[in-house]
N, C-alpha and C. Protein backbone atom coordinates (compact mmCIF):
# COMPACT_ATOMS: atom_id res chain seq x y z
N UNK A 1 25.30 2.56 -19.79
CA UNK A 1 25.39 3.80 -19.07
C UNK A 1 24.42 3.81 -17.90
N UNK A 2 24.78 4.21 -16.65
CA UNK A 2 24.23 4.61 -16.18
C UNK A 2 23.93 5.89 -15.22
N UNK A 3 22.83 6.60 -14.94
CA UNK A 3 22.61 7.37 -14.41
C UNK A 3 21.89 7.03 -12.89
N UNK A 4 22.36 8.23 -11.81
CA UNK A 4 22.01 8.47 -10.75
C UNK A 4 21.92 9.57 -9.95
N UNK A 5 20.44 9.28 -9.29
CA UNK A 5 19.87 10.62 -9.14
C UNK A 5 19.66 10.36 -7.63
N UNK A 6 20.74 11.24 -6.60
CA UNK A 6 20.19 10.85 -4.85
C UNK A 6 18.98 11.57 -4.30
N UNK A 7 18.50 11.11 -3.20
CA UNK A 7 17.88 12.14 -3.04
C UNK A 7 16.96 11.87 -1.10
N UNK A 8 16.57 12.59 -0.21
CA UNK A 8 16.93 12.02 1.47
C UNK A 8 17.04 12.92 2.09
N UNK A 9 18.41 13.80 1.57
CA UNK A 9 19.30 14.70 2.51
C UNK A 9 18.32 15.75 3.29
N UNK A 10 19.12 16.18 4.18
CA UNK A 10 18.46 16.92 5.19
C UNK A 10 19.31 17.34 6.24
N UNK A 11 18.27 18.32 6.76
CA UNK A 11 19.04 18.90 8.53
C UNK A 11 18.24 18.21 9.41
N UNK A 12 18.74 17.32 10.56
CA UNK A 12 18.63 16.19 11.67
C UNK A 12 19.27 16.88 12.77
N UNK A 13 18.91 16.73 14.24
CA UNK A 13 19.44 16.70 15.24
C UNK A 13 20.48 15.89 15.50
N UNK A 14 21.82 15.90 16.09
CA UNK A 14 22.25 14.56 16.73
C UNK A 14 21.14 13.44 17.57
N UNK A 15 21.74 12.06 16.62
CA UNK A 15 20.72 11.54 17.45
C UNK A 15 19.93 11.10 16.47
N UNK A 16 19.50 11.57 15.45
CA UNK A 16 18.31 11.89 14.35
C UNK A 16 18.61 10.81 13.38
N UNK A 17 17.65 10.31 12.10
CA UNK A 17 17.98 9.57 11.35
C UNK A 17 17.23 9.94 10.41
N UNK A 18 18.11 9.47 9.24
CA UNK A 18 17.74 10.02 7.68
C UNK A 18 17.63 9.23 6.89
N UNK A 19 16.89 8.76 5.63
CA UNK A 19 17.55 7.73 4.77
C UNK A 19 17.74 8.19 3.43
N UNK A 20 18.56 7.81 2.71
CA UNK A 20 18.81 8.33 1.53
C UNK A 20 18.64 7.38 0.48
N UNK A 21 18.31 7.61 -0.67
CA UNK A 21 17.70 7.47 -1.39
C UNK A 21 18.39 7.36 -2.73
N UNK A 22 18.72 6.18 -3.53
CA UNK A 22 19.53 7.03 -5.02
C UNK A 22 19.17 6.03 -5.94
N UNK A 23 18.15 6.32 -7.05
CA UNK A 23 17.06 6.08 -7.90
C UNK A 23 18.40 6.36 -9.07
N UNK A 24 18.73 4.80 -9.55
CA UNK A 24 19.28 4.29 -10.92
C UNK A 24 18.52 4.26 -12.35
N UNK A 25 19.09 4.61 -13.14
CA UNK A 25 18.12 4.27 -14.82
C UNK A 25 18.75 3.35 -15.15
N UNK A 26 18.72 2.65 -16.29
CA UNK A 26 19.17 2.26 -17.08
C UNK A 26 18.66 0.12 -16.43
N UNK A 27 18.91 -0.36 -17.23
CA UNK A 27 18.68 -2.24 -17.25
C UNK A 27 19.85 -3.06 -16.72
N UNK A 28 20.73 -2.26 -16.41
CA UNK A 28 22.22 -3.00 -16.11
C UNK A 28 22.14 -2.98 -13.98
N UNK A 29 21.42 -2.02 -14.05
CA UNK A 29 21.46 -1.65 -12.31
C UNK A 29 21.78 -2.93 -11.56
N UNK A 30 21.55 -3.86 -11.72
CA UNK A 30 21.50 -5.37 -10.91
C UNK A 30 22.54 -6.13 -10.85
N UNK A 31 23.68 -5.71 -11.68
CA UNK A 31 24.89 -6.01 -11.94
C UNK A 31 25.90 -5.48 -11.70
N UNK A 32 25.61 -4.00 -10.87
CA UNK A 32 26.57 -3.63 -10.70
C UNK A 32 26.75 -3.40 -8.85
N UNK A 33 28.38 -3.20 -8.70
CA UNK A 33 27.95 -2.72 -7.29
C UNK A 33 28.11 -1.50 -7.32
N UNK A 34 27.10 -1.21 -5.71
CA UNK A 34 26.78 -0.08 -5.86
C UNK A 34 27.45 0.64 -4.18
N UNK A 35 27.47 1.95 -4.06
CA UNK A 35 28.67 2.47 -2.79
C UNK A 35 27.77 3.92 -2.83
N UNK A 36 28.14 4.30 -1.27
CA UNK A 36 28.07 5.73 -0.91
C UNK A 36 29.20 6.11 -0.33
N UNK A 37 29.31 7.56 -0.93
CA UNK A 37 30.72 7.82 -0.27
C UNK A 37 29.93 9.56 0.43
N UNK A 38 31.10 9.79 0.47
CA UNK A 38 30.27 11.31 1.18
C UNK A 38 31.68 12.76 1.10
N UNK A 39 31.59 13.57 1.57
CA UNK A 39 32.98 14.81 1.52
C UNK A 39 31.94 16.12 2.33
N UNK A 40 32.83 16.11 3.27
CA UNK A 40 33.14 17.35 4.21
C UNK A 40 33.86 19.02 3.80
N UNK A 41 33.06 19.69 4.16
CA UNK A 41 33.74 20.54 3.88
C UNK A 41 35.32 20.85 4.16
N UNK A 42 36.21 21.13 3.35
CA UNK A 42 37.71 20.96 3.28
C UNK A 42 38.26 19.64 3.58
N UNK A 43 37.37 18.18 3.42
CA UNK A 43 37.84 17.48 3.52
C UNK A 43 37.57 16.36 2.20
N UNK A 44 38.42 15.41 1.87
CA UNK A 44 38.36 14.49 0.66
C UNK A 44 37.47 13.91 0.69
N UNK A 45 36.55 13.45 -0.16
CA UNK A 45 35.96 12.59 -0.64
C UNK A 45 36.03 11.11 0.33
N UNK A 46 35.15 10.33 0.98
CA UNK A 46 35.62 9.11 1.50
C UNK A 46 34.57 8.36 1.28
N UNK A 47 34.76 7.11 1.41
CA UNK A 47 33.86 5.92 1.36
C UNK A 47 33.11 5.39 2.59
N UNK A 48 32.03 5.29 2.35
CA UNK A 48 30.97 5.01 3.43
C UNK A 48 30.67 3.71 3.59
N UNK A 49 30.09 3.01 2.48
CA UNK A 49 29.74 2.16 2.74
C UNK A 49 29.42 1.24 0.80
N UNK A 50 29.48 -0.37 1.02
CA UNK A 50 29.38 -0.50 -0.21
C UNK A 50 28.66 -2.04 -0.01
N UNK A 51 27.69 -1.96 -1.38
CA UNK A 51 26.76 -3.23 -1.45
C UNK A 51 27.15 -3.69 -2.69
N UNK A 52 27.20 -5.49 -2.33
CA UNK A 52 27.31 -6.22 -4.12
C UNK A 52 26.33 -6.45 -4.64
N UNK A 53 26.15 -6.95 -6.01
CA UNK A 53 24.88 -6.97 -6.93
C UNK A 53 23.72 -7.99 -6.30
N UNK A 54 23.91 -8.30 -5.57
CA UNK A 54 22.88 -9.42 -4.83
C UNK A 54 22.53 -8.74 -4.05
N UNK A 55 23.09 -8.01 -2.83
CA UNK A 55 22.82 -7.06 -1.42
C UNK A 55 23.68 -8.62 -0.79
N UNK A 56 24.00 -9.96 -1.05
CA UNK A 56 25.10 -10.60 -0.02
C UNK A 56 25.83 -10.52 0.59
N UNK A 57 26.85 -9.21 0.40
CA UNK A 57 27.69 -8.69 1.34
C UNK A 57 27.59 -6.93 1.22
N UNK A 58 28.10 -6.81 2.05
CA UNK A 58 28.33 -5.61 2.35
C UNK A 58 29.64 -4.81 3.26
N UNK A 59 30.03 -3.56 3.11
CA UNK A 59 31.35 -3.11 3.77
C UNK A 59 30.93 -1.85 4.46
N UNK A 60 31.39 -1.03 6.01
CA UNK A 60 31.38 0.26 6.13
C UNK A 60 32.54 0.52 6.49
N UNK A 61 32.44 1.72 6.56
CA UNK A 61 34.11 2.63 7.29
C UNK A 61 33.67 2.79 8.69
N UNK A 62 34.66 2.29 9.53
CA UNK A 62 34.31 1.74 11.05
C UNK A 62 33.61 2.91 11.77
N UNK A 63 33.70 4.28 10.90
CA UNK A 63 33.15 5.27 11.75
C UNK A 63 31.76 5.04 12.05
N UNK A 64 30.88 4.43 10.91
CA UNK A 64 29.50 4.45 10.78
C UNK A 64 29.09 2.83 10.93
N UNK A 65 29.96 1.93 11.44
CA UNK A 65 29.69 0.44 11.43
C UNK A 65 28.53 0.57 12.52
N UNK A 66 27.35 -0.33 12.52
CA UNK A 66 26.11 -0.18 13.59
C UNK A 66 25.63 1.04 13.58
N UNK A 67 25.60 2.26 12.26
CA UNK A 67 24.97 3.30 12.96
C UNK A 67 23.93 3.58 11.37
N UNK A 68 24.97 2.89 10.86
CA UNK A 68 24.91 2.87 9.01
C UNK A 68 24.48 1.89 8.03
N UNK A 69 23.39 1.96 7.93
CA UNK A 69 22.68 0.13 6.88
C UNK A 69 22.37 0.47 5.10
N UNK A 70 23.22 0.00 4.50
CA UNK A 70 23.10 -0.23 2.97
C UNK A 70 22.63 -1.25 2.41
N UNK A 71 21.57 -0.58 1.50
CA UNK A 71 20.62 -1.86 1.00
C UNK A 71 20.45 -0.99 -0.35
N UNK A 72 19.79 -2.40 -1.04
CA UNK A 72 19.54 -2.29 -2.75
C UNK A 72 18.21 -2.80 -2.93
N UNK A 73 17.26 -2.41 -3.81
CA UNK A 73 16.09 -2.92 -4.11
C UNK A 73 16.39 -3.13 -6.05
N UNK A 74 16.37 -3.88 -6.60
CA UNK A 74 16.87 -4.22 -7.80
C UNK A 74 15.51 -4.42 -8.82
N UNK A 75 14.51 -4.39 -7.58
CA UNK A 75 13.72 -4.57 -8.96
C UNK A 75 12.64 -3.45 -8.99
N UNK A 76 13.15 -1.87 -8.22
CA UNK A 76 12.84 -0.61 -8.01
C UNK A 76 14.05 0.05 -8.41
N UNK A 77 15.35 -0.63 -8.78
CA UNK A 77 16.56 0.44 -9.61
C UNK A 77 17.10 1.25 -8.45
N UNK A 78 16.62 1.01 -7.04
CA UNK A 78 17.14 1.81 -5.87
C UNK A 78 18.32 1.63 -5.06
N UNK A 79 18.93 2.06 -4.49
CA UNK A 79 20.26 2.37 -3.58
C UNK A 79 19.72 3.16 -2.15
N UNK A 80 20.18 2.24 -1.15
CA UNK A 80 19.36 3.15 0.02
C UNK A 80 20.34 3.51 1.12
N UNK A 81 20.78 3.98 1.83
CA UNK A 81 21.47 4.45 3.30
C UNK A 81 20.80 4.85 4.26
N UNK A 82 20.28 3.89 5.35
CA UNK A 82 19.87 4.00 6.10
C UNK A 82 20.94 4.98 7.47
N UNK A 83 20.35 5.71 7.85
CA UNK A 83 21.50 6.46 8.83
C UNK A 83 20.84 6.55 10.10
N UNK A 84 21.27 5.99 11.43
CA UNK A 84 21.08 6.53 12.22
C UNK A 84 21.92 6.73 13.50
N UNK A 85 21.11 7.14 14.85
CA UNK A 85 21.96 7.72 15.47
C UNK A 85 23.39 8.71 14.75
N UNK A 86 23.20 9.71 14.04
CA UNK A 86 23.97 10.51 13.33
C UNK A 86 24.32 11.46 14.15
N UNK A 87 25.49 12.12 13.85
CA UNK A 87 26.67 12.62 15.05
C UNK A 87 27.07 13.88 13.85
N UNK A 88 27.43 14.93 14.62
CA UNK A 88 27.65 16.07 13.47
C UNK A 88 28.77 16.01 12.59
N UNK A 89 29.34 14.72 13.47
CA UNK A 89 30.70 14.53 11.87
C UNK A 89 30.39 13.51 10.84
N UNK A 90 28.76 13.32 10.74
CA UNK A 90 28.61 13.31 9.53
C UNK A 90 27.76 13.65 8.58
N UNK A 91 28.33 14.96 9.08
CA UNK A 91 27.64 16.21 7.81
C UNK A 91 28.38 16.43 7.26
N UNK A 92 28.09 16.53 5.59
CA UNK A 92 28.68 16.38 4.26
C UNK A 92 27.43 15.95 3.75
N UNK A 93 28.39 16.28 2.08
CA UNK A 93 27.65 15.89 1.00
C UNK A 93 27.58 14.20 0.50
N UNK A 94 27.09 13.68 0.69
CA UNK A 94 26.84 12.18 0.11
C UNK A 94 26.46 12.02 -1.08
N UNK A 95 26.91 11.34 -1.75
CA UNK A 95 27.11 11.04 -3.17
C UNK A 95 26.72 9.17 -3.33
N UNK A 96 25.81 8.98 -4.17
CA UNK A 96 25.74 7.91 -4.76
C UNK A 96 26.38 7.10 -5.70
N UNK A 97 27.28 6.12 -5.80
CA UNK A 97 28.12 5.69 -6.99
C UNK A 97 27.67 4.07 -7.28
N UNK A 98 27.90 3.75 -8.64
CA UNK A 98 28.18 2.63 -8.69
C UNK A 98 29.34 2.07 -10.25
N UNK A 99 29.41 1.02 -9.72
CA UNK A 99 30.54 0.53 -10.76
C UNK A 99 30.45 -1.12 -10.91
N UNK A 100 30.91 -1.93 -12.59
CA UNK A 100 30.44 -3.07 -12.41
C UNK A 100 31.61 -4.20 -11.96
N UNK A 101 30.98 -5.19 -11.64
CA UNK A 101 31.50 -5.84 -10.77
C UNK A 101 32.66 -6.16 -11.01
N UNK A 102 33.58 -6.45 -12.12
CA UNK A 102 35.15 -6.56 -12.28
C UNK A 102 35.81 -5.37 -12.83
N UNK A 103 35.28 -4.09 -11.99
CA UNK A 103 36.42 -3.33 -12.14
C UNK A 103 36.37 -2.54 -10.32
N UNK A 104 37.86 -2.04 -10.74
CA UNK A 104 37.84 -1.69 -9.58
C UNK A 104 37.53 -0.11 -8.78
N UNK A 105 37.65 0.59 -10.29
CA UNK A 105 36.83 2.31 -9.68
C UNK A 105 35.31 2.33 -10.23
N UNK A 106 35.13 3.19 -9.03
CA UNK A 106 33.74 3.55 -9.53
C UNK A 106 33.29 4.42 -10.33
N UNK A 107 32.71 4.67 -11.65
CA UNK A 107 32.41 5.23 -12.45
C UNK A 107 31.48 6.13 -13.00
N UNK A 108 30.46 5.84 -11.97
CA UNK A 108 29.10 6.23 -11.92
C UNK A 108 28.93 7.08 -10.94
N UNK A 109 28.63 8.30 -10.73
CA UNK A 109 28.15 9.33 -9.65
C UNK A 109 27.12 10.41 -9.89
N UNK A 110 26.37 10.31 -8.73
CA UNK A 110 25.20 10.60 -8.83
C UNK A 110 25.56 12.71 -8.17
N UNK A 111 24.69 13.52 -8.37
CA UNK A 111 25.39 14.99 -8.18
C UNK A 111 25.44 15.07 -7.03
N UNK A 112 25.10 14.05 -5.51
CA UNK A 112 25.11 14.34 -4.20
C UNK A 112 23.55 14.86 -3.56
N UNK A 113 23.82 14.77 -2.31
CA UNK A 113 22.83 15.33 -1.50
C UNK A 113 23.02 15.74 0.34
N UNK A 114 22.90 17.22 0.28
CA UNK A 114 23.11 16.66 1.47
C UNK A 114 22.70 16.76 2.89
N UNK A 115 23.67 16.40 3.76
CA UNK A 115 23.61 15.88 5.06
C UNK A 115 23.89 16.52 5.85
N UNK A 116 23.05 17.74 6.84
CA UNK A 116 23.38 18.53 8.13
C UNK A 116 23.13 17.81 9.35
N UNK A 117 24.25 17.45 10.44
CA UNK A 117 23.62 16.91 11.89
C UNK A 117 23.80 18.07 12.69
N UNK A 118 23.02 19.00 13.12
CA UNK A 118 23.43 19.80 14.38
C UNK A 118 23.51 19.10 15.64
N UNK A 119 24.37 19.75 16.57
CA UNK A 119 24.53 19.23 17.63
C UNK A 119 23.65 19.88 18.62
């Protein structure tokens, strides 16, 4: 089992940068991969960005490609999202997930935190 707890969020200027933060329990953390996704008000749930159990690769959603850096510290149980240059469309709630490596949903979610950019 694991648990996750985010934590970062804030109100930023456009322009501004934040990092977020999402502090794992449990002994398995290193094995699994781990993703941020985020949700807008009246809008779905989407995927941000996602790291494998090493930090060797990594994926974003082209909105945040060069603006958006995901990293793992494995032997601090941490999940990080670096954000910058942030733009007011991406304010929402960000959510921490992870799931292990041969499956394909993620299972694990952390209660969110979130993310105001004023313009």
């Amino acid at each position: 089992q694991v648990q996750l707890v985010e934590s970062g969020g804030g109100l930023v200027q456009a322009g501004g940068s934040l990092r977020l933060s999402c502090a794992a329990s449990g002994r398995t953390f290193s094995t699994y991969i781990m993703g941020w996704f985020r949700q807008a008000p009246g809008k779905e749930r989407e995927f941000v960005a996602e790291i494998t159990w090493n930090g060797s690769q990594t994926s974003y959603r082209d909105s945040v490609k060069g603006r958006f850096t995901i990293s793992r510290n494995n032997v601090k149980n941490t999940l990080y999202l670096q954000m910058d240059k942030l733009e007011p469309e991406d304010t929402a709630v960000y959510y921490c997930a992870a799931r292990p490596t041969v499956t394909r949903n993620y299972n694990y979610w952390g209660q969110g935190t979130q993310v105001t950019v004023s313009s």
